[in-house]
C-alpha atoms as a PDB file:
ATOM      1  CA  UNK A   1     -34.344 -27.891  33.619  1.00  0.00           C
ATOM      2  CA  UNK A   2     -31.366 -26.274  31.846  1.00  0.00           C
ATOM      3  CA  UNK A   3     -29.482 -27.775  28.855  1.00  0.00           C
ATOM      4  CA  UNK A   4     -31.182 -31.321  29.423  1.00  0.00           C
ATOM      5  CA  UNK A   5     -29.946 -31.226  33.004  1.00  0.00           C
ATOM      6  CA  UNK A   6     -32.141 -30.988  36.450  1.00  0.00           C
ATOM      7  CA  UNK A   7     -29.930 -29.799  38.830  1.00  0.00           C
ATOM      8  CA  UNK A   8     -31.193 -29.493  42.776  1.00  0.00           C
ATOM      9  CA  UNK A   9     -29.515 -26.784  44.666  1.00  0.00           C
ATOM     10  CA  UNK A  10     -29.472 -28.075  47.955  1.00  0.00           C
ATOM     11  CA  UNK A  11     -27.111 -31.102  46.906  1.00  0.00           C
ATOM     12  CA  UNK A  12     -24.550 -28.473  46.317  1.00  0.00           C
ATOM     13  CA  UNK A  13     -24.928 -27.317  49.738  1.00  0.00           C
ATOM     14  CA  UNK A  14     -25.191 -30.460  51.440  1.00  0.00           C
ATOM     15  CA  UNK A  15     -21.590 -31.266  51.840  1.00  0.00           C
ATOM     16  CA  UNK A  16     -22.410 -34.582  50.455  1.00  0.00           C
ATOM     17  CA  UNK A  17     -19.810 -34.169  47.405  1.00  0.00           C
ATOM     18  CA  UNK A  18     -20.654 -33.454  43.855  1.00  0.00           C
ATOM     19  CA  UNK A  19     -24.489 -32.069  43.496  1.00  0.00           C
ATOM     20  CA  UNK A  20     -26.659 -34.521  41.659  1.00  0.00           C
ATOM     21  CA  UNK A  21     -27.272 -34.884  38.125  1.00  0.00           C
ATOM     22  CA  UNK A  22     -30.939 -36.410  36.487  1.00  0.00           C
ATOM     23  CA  UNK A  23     -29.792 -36.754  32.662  1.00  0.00           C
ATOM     24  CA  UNK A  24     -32.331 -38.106  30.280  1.00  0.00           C
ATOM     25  CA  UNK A  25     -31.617 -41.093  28.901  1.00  0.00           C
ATOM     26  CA  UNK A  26     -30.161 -40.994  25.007  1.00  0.00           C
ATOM     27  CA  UNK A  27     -27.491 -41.871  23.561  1.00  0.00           C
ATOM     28  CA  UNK A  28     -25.062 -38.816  23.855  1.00  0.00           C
ATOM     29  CA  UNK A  29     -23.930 -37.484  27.270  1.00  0.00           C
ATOM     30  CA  UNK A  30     -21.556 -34.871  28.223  1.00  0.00           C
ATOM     31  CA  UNK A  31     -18.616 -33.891  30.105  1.00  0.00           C
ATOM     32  CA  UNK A  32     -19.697 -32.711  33.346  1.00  0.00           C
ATOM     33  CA  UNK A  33     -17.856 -30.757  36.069  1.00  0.00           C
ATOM     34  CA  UNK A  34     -19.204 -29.439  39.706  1.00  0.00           C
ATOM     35  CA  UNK A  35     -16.989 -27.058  41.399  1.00  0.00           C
ATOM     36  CA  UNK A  36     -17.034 -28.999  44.714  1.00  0.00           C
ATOM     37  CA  UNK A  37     -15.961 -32.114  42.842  1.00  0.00           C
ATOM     38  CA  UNK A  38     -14.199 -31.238  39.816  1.00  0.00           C
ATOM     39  CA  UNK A  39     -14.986 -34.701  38.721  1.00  0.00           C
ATOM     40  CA  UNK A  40     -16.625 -35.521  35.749  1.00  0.00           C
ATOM     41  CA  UNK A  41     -17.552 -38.076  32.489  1.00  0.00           C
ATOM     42  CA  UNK A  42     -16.850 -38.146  28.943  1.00  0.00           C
ATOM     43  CA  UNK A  43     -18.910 -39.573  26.036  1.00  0.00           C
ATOM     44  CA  UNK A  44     -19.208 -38.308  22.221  1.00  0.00           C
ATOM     45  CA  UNK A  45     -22.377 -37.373  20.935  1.00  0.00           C
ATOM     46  CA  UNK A  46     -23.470 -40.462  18.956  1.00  0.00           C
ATOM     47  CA  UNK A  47     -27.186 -39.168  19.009  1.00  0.00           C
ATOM     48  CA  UNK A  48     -26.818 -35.968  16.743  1.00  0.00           C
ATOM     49  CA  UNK A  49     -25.385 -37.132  13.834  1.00  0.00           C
ATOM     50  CA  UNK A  50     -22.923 -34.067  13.788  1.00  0.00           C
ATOM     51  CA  UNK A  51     -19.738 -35.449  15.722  1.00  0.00           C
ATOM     52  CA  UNK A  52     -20.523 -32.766  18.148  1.00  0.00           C
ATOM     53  CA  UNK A  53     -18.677 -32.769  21.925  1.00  0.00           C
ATOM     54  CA  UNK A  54     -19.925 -30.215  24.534  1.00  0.00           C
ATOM     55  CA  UNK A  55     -19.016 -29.743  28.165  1.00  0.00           C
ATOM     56  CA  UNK A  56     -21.731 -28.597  31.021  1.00  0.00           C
ATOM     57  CA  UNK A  57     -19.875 -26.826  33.604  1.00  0.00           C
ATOM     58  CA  UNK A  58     -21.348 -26.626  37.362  1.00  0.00           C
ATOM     59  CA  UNK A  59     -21.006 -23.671  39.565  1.00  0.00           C
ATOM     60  CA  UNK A  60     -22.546 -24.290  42.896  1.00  0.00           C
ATOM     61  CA  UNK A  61     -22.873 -21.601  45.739  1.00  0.00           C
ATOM     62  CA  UNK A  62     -24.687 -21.714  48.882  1.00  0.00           C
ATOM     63  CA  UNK A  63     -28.308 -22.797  47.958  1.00  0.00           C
ATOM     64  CA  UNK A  64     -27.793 -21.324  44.388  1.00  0.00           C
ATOM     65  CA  UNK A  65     -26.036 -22.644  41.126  1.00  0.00           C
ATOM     66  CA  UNK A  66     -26.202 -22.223  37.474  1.00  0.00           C
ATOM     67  CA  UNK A  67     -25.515 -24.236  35.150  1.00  0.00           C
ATOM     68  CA  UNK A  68     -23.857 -23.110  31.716  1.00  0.00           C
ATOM     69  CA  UNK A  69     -23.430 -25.485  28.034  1.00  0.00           C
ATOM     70  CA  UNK A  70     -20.174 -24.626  26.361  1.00  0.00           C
ATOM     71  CA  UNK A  71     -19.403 -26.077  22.852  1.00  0.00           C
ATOM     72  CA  UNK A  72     -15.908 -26.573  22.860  1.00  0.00           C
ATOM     73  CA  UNK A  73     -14.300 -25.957  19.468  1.00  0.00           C
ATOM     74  CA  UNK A  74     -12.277 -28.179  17.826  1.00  0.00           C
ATOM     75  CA  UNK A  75      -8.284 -27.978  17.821  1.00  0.00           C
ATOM     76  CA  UNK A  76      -6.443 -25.996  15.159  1.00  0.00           C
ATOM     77  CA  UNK A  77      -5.823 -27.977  11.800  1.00  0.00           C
ATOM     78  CA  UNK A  78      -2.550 -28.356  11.332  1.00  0.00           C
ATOM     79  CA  UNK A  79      -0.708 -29.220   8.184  1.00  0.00           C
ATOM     80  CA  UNK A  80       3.318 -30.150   7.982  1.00  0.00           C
ATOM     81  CA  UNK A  81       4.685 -29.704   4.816  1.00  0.00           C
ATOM     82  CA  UNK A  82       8.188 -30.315   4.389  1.00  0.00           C
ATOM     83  CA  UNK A  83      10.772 -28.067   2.611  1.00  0.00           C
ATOM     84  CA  UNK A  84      10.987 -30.149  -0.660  1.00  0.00           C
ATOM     85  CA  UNK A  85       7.362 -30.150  -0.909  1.00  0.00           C
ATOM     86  CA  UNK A  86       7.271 -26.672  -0.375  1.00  0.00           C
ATOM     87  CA  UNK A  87       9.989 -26.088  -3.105  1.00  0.00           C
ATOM     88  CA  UNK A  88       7.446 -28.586  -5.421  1.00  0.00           C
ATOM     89  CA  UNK A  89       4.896 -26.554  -5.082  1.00  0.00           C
ATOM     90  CA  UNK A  90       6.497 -23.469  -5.699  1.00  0.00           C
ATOM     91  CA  UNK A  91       7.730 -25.276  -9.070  1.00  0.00           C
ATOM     92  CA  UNK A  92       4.636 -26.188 -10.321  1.00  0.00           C
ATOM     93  CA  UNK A  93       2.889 -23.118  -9.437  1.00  0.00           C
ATOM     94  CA  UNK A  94       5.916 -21.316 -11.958  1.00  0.00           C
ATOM     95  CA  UNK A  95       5.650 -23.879 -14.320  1.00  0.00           C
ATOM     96  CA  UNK A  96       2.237 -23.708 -14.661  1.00  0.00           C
ATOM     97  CA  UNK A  97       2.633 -19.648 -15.429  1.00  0.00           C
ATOM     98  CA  UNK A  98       5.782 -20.002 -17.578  1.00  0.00           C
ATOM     99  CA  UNK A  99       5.189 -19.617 -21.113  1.00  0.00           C
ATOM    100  CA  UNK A 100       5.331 -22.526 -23.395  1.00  0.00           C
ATOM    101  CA  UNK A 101       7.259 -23.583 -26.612  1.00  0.00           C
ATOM    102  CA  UNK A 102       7.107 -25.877 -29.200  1.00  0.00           C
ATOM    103  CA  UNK A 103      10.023 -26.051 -31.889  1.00  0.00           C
ATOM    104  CA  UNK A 104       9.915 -28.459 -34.397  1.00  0.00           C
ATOM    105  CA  UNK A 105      11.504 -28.405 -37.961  1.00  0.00           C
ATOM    106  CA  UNK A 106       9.453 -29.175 -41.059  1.00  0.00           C
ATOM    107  CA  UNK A 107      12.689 -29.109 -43.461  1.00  0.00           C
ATOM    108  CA  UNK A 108      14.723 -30.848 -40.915  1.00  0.00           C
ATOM    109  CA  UNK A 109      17.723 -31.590 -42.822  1.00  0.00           C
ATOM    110  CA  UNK A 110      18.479 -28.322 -44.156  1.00  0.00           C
ATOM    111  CA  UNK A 111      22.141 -28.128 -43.744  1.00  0.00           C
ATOM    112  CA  UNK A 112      24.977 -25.265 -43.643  1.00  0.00           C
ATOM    113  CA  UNK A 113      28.409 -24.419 -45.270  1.00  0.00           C
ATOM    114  CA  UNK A 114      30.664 -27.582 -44.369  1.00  0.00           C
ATOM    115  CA  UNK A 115      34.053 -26.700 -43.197  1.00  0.00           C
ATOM    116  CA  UNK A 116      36.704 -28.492 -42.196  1.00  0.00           C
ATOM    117  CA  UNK A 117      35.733 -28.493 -38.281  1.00  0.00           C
ATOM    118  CA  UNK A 118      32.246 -28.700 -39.281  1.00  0.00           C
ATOM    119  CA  UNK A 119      31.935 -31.493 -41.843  1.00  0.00           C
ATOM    120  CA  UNK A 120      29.382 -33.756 -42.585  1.00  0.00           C
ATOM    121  CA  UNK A 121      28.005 -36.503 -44.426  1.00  0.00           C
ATOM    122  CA  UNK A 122      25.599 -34.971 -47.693  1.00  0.00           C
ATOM    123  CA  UNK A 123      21.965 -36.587 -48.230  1.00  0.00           C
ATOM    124  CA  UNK A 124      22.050 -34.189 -50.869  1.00  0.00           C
ATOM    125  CA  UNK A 125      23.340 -30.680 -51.481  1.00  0.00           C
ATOM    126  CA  UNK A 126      23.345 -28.480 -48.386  1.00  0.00           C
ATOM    127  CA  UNK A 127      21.162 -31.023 -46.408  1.00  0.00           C
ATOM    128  CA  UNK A 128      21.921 -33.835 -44.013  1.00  0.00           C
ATOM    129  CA  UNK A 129      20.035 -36.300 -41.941  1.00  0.00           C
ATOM    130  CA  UNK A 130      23.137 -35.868 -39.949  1.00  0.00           C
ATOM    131  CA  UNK A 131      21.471 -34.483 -36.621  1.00  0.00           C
ATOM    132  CA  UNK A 132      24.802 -32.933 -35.311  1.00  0.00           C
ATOM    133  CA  UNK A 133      24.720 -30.735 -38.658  1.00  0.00           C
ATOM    134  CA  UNK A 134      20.929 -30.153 -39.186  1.00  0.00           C
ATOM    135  CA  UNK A 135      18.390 -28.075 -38.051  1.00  0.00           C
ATOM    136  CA  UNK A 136      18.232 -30.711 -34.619  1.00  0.00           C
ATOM    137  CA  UNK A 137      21.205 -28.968 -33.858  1.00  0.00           C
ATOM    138  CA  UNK A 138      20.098 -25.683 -33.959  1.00  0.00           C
ATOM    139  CA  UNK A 139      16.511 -26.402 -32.132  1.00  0.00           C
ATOM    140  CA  UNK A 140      18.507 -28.234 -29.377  1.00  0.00           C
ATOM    141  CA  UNK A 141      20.655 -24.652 -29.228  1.00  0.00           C
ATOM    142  CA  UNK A 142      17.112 -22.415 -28.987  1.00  0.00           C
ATOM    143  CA  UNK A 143      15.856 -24.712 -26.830  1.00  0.00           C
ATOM    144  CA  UNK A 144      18.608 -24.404 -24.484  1.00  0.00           C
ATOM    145  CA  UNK A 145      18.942 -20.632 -24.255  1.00  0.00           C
ATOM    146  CA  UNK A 146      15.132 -20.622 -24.493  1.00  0.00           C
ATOM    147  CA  UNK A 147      14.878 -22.879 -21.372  1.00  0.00           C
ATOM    148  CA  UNK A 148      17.622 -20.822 -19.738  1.00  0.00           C
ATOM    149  CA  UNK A 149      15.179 -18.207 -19.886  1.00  0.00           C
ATOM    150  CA  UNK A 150      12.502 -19.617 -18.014  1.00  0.00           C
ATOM    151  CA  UNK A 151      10.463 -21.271 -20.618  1.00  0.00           C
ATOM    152  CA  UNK A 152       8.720 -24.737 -20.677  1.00  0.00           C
ATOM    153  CA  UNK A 153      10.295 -25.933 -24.066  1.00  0.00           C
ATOM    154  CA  UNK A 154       9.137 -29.079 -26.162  1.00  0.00           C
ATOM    155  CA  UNK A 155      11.488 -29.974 -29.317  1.00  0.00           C
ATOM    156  CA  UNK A 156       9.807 -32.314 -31.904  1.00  0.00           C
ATOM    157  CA  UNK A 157      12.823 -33.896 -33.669  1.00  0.00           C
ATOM    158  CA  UNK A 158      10.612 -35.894 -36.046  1.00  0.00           C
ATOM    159  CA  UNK A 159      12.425 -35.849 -39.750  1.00  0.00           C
ATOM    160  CA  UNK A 160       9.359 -34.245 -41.580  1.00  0.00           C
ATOM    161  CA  UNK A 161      10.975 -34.788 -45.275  1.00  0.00           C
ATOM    162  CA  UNK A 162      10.715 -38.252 -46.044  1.00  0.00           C
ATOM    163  CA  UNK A 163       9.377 -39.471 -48.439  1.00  0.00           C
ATOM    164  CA  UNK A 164       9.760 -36.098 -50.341  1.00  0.00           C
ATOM    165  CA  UNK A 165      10.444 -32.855 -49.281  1.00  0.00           C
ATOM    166  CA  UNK A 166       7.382 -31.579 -51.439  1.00  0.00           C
ATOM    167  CA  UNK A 167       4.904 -32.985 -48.635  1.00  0.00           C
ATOM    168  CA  UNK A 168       6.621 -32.229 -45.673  1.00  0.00           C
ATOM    169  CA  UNK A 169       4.222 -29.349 -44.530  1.00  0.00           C
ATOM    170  CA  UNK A 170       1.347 -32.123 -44.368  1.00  0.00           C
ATOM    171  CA  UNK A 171       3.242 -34.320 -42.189  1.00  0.00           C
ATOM    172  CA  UNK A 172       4.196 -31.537 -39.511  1.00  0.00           C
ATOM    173  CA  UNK A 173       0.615 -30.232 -39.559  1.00  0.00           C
ATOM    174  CA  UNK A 174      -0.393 -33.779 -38.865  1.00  0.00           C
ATOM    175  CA  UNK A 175       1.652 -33.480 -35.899  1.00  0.00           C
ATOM    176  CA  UNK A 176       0.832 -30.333 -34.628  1.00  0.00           C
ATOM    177  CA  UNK A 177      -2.982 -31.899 -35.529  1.00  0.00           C
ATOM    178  CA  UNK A 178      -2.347 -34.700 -32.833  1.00  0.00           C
ATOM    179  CA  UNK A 179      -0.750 -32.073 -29.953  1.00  0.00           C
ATOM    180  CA  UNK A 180      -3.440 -29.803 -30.429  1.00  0.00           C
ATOM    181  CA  UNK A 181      -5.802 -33.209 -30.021  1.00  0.00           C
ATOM    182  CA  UNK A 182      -4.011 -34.371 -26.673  1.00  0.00           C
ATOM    183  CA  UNK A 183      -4.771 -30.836 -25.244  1.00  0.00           C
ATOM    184  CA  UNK A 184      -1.244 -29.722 -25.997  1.00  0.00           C
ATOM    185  CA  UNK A 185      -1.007 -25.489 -25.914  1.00  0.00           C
ATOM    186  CA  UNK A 186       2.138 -23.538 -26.155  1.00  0.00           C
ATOM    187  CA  UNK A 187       2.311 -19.519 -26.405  1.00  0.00           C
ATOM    188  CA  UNK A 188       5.157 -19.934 -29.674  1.00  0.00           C
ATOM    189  CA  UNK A 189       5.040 -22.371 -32.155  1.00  0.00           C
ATOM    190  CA  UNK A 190       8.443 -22.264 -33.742  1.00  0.00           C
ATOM    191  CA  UNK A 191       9.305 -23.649 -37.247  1.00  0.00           C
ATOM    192  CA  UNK A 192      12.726 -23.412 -36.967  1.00  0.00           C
ATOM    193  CA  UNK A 193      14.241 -23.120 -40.491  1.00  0.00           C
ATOM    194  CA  UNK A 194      17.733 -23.001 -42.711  1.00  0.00           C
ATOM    195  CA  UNK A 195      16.937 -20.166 -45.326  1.00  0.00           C
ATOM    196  CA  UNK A 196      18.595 -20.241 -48.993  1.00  0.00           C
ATOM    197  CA  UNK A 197      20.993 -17.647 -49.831  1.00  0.00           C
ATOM    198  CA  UNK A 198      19.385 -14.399 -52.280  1.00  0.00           C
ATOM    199  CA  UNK A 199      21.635 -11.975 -53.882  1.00  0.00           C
ATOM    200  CA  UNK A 200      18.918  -9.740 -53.297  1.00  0.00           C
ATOM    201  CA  UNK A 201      20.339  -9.700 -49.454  1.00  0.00           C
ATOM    202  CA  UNK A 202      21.695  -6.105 -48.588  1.00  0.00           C
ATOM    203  CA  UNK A 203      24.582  -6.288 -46.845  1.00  0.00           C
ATOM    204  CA  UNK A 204      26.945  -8.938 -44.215  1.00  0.00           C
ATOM    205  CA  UNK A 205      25.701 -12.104 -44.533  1.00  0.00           C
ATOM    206  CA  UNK A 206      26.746 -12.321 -40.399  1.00  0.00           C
ATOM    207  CA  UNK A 207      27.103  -9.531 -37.705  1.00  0.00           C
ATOM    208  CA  UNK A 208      29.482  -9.569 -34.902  1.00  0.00           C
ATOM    209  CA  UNK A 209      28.340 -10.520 -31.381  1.00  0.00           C
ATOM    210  CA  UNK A 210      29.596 -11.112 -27.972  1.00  0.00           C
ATOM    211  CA  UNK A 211      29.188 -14.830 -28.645  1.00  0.00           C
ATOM    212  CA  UNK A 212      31.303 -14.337 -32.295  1.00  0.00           C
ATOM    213  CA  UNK A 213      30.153 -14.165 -35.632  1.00  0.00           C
ATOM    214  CA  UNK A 214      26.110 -14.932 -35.642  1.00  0.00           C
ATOM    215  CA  UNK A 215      24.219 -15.826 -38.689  1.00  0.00           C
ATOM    216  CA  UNK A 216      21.488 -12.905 -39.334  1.00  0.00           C
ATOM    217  CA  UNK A 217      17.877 -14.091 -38.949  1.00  0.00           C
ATOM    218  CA  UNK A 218      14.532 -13.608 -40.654  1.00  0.00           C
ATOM    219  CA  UNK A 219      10.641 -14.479 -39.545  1.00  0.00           C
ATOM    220  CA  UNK A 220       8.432 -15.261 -42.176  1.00  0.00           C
ATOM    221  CA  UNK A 221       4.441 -14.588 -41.807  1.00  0.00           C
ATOM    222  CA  UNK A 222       2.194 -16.832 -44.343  1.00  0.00           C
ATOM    223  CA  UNK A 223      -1.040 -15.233 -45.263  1.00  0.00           C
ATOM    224  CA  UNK A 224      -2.777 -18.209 -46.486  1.00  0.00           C
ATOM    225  CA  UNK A 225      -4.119 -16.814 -49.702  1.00  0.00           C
ATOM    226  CA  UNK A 226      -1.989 -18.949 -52.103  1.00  0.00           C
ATOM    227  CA  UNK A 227      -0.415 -17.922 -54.978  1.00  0.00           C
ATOM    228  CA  UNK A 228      -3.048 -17.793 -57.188  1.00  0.00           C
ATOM    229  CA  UNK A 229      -5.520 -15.385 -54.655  1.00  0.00           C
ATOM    230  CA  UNK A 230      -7.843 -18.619 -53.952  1.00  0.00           C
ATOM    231  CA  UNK A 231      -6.202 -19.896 -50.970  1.00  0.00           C
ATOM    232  CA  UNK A 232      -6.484 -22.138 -47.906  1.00  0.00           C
ATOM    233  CA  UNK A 233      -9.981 -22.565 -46.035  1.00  0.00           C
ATOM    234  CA  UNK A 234      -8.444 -22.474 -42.882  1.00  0.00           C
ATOM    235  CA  UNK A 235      -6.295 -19.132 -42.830  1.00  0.00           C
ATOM    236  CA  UNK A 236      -3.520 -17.884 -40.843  1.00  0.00           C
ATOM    237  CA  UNK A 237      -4.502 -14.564 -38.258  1.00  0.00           C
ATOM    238  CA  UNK A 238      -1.531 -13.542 -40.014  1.00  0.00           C
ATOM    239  CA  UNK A 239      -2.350  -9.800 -38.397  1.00  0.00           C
ATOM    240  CA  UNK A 240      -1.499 -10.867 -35.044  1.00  0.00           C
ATOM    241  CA  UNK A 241       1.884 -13.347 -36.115  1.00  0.00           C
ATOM    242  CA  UNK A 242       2.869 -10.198 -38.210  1.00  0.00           C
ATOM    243  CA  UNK A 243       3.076  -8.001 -34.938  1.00  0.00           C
ATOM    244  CA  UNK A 244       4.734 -10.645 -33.384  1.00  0.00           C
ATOM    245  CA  UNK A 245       7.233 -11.562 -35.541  1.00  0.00           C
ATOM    246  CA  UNK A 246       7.924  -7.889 -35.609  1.00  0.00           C
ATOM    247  CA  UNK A 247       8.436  -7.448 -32.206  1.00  0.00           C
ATOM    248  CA  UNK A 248      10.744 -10.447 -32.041  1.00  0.00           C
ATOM    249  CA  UNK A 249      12.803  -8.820 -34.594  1.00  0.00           C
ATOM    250  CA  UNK A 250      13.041  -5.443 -33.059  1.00  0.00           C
ATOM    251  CA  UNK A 251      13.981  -7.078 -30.268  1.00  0.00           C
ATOM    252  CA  UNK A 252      16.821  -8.708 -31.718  1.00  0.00           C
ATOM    253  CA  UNK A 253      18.152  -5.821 -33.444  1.00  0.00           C
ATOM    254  CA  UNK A 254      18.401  -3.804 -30.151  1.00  0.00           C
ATOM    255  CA  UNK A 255      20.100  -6.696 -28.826  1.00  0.00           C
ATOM    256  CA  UNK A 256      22.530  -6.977 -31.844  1.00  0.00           C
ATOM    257  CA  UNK A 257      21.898  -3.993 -34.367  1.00  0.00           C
ATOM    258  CA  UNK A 258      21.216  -5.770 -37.916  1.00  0.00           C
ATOM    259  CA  UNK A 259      21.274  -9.469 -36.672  1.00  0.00           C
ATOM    260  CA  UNK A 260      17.494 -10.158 -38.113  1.00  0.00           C
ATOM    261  CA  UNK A 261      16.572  -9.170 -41.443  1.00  0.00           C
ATOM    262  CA  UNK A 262      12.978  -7.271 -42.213  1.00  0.00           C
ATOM    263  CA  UNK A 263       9.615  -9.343 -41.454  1.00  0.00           C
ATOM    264  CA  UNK A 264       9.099 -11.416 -45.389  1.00  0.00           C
ATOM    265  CA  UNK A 265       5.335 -11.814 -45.694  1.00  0.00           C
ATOM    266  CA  UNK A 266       3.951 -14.505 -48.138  1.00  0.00           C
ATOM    267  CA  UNK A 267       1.301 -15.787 -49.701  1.00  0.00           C
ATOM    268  CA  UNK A 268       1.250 -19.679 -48.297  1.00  0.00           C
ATOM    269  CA  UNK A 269       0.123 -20.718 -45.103  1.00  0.00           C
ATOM    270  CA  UNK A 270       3.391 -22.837 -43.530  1.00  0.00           C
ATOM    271  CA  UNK A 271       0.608 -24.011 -41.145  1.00  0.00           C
ATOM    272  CA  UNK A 272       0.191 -20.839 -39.382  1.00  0.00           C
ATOM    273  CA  UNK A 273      -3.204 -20.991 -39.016  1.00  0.00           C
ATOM    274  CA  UNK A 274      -3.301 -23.161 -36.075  1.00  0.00           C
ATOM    275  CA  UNK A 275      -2.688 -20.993 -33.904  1.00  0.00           C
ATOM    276  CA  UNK A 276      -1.740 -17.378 -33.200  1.00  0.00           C
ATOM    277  CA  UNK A 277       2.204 -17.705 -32.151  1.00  0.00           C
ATOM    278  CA  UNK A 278       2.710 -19.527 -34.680  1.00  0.00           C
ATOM    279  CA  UNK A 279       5.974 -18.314 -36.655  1.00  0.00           C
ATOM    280  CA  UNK A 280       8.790 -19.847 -39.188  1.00  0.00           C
ATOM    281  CA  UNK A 281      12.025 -18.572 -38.330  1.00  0.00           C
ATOM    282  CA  UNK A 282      14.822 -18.871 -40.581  1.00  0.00           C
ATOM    283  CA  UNK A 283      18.146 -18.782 -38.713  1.00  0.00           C
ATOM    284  CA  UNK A 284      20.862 -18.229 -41.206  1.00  0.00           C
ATOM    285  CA  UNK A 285      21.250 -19.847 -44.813  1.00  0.00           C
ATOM    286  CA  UNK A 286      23.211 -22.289 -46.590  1.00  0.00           C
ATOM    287  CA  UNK A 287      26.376 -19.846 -47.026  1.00  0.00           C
ATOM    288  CA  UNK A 288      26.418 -19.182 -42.934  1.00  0.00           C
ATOM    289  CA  UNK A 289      28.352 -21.828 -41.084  1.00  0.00           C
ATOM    290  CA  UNK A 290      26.578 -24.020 -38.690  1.00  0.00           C
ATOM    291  CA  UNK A 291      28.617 -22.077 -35.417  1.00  0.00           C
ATOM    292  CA  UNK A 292      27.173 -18.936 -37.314  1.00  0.00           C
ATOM    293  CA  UNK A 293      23.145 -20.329 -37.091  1.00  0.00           C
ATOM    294  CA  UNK A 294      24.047 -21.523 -33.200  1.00  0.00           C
ATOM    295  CA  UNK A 295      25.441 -18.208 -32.483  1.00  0.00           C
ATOM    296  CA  UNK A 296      22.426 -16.661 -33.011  1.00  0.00           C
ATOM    297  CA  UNK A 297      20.138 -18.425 -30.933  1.00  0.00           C
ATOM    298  CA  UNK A 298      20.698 -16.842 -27.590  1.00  0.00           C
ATOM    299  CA  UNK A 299      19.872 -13.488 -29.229  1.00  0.00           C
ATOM    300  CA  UNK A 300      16.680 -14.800 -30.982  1.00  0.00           C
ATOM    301  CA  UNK A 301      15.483 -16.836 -27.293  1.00  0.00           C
ATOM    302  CA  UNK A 302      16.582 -13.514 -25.231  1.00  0.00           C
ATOM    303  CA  UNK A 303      14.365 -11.098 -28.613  1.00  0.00           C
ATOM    304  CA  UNK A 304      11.180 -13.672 -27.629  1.00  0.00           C
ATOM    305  CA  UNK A 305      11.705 -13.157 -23.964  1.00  0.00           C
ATOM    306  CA  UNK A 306      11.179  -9.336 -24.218  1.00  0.00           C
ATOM    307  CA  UNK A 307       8.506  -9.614 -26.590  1.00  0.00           C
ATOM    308  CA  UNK A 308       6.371 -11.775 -24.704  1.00  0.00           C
ATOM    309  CA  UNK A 309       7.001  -9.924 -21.312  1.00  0.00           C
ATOM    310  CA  UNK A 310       5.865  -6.996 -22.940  1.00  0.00           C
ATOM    311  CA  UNK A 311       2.791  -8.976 -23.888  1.00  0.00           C
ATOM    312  CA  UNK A 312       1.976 -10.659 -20.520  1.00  0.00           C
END
């Protein structure tokens, strides 16, 4: 007896045809061949439980034979994927490493010089819920250079002022509350900001790019300890934005020497603390023209390129 088979020699000598075969009875059988025949029968194994197919193959010679149990292996697995899935893939593979923005604008209406070109409609002095003239404008300019760049860019357009401007900062943290409470992560968390003109400023209020005349920039860090030393619970890493915001401006000012202004640290929090990233960017002021401010942005989206590839 040899794999479940009894096979008698002398049939395959006998001339009679195939030798003969005693299976035992069960409910799998196999695919059988004889080398006088080369006939044979196929059934699945329904008795194993394992979806297993094997073949017995007959060699009979004079008044000897062998028998030998082969398991024959399955065929390759193949898998067609077309080119548009392939380029899908691909996609979401680089999405899925590209780094991630959110801009959003707490004083959204901040405004710049009107001109004659660039006129608009007051809410009240240099601000405008005009979105062709306020800061929408400029985040839909970052966003675009920013996206140019590679990166996976969310713009919040939500007006943040009314009622009053004095509460705004509690209605964007309420919103940045309910992305970080959908599961919502980004690598920069950009405030994107009109600043007011200082005479303190040292020199141009604009330097001179390839793109024109560009509004000069600054980053502001928040510490969280208030004015008064006491201070916010929940603080700012205001280390790690600091070395940040620094890089982004060193970055800019190799790009175009003098375009952002030194790093201001302060004593508020400008909801910071959520999250490391987290920066308020100030992209000209209310004596730079709006074509000034949108000048600038390819600069500033090209500065936080280089600083997070030298990061990541």
């Amino acid at each position: 007896m040899l794999g479940g088979v009894k096979f008698n020699p002398k049939d395959g000598a006998s001339g009679a045809g195939a030798p003969s075969l005693v299976m035992p009875v069960c409910a799998a059988s196999y695919t059988v061949r004889t080398s006088a025949a080369r006939r044979g029968a196929v059934c699945r194994d329904g008795d194993g439980g394992e979806g297993r197919r094997w073949a017995l193959a007959l060699l009979a010679a004079g008044a000897a034979g062998w028998v030998g149990l082969e398991r024959l292996r399955p065929p390759p697995l193949l898998i067609r994927v077309t080119a548009q899935e392939q380029r899908e893939a691909v996609q979401a593979v680089a999405q899925a490493e590209a780094p991630r923005v959110l801009i959003y604008h707490t004083h959204t209406y901040e405004a710049y010089q009107a001109t004659e070109t660039e006129n608009y409609k007051p809410t009240e002095k240099w601000r405008t819920r005009d979105e062709n003239h306020n800061m929408i404008a400029v985040g839909d300019a970052l966003a675009r250079a920013l996206t140019a760049r590679g990166f996976i860019v969310v713009h919040d357009t939500t007006a943040f002022e009314p009622p009053t401007l004095s509460t705004a900062y509690k209605r964007s943290l309420a919103m940045l509350g309910t992305r970080l409470d959908a599961g919502e992560r980004y690598d920069y968390w950009l405030d994107v900001h009109r600043d007011a003109y200082s005479e303190s400023y040292r020199g141009a209020n604009s330097v001179e790019t390839e793109g024109g005349s560009a509004a000069r920039v600054m980053l502001l860090v928040g510490k969280g300890t208030g004015a008064t030393g006491s201070g916010f619970d929940e603080r700012p890493d205001w280390p790690k934005n600091l070395e940040l915001a620094q890089a982004v401006t060193e970055a800019a000012n190799a790009l175009a020497p003098g375009i952002c202004r030194e790093v201001k640290i302060k004593s508020g929090r400008f909801n910071q603390h959520i999250s490391t990233g987290a920066l308020l960017i100030e992209i000209g002021n209310n004596r730079n023209t709006l074509s000034e401010a949108l000048a600038a942005c390819p600069i500033i989206a090209e500065a936080l390129e280089r600083a997070y590839r030298a990061r990541n």
